[in-house]
Protein backbone atom coordinates (compact mmCIF):
# COMPACT_ATOMS: atom_id res chain seq x y z
CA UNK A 1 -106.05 -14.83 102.24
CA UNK A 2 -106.55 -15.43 98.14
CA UNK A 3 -105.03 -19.24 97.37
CA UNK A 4 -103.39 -18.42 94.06
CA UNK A 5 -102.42 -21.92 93.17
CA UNK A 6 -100.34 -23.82 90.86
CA UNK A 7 -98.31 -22.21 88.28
CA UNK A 8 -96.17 -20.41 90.23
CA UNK A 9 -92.64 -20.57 91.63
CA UNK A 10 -93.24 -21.00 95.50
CA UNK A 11 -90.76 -18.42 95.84
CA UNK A 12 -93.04 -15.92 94.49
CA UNK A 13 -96.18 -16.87 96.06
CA UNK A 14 -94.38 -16.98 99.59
CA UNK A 15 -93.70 -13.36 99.17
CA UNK A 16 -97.32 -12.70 97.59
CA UNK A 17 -98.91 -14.13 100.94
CA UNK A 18 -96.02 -12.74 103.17
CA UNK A 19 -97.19 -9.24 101.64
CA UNK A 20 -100.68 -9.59 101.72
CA UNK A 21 -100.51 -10.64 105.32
CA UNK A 22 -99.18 -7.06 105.70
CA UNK A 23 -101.55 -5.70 103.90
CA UNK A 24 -104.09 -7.05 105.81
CA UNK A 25 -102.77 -5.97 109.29
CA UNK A 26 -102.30 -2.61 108.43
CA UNK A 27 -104.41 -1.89 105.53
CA UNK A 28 -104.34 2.02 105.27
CA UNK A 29 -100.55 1.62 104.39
CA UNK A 30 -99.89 2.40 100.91
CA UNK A 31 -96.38 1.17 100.46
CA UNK A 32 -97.55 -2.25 101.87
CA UNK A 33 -100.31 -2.43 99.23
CA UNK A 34 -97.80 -0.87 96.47
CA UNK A 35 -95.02 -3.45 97.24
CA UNK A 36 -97.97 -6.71 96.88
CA UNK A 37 -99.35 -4.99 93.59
CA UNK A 38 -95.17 -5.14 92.13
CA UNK A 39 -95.29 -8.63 93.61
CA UNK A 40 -98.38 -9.72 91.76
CA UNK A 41 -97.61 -8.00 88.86
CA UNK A 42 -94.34 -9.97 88.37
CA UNK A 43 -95.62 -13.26 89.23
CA UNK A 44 -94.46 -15.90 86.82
CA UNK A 45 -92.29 -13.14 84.90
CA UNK A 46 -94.66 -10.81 84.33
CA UNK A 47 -98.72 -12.04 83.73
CA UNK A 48 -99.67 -11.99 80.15
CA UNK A 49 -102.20 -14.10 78.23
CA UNK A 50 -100.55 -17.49 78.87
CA UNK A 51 -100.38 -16.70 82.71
CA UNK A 52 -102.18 -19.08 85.16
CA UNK A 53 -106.28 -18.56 85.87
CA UNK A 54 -104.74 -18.29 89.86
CA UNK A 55 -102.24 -15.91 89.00
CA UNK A 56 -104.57 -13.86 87.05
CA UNK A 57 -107.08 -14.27 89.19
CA UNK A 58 -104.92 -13.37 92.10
CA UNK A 59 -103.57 -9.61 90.05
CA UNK A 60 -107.07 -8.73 89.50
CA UNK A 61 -108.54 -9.22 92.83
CA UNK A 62 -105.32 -7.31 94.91
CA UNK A 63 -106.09 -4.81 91.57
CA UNK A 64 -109.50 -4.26 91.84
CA UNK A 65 -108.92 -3.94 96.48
CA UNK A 66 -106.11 -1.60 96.13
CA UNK A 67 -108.08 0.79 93.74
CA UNK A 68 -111.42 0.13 95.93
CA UNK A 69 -108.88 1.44 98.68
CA UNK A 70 -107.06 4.26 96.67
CA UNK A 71 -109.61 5.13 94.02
CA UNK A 72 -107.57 8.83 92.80
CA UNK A 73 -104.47 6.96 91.55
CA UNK A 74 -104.46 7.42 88.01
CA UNK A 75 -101.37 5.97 87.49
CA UNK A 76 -102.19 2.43 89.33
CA UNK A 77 -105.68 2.34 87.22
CA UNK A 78 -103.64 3.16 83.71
CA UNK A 79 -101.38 -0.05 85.00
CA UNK A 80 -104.38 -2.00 85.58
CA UNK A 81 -105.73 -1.35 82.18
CA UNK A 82 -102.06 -1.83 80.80
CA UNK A 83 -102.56 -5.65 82.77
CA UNK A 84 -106.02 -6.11 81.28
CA UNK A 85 -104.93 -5.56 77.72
CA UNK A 86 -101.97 -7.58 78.30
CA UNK A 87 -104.06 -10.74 79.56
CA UNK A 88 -106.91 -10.08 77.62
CA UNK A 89 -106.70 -7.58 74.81
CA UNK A 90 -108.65 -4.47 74.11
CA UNK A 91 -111.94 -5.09 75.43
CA UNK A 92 -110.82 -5.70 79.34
CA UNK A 93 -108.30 -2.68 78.91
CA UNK A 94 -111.87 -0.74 77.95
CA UNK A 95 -113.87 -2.23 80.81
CA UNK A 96 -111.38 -1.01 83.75
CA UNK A 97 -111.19 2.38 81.33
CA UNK A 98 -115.32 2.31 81.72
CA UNK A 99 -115.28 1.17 85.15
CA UNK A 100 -113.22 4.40 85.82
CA UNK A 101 -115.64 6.70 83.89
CA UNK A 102 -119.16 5.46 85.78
CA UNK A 103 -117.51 5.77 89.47
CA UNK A 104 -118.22 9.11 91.19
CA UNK A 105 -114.26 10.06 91.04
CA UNK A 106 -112.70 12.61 88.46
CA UNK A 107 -112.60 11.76 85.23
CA UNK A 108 -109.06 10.16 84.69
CA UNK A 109 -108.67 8.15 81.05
CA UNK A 110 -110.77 9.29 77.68
């Protein structure tokens, strides 16, 4: 399990690691994964560029395993670029658009 640090109320990162321990004992459930990606999502108030490295860190790894998981939801890689652009600006919003474009799955965002 991902240690995602200071920064955070313990509140929030109790139910982060109470969801990803469900994730991780049944892993082929999707409304497990889609409750932790909410969860991560709205850690300290919703991540943006003055978030914590940990909780950043923490978004884009549960990201980048629930999409290696579910690669055909277009709606959950849009967010994900929506997150990038939001913590980093245009250029990490393209890379997750590029990353979408060079993987062997339908082409989803132009």
């Amino acid at each position: 399990m991902t240690d995602y640090g200071y920064g955070t109320a313990d509140e929030e990162l109790a139910e982060v690691r109470k969801l990803e321990a469900e994730v991780q004992a049944s892993p082929d459930d999707f409304e497990n994964w889609e409750k932790l990606v909410r969860a991560v999502e709205g850690l300290e108030g919703g991540l943006n560029r003055n978030s914590s490295p940990q909780a950043i860190t923490a978004a884009r790894s549960i990201y980048d395993r629930f999409l290696a998981k579910f690669p055909l939801f277009f709606g959950y890689w849009k967010k994900y670029a929506d997150l990038e652009f939001a913590i980093a600006g245009t250029e990490a919003a393209e890379m997750v658009s590029n990353h979408i474009r060079s993987s062997s799955g339908p082409r989803l965002i132009s």
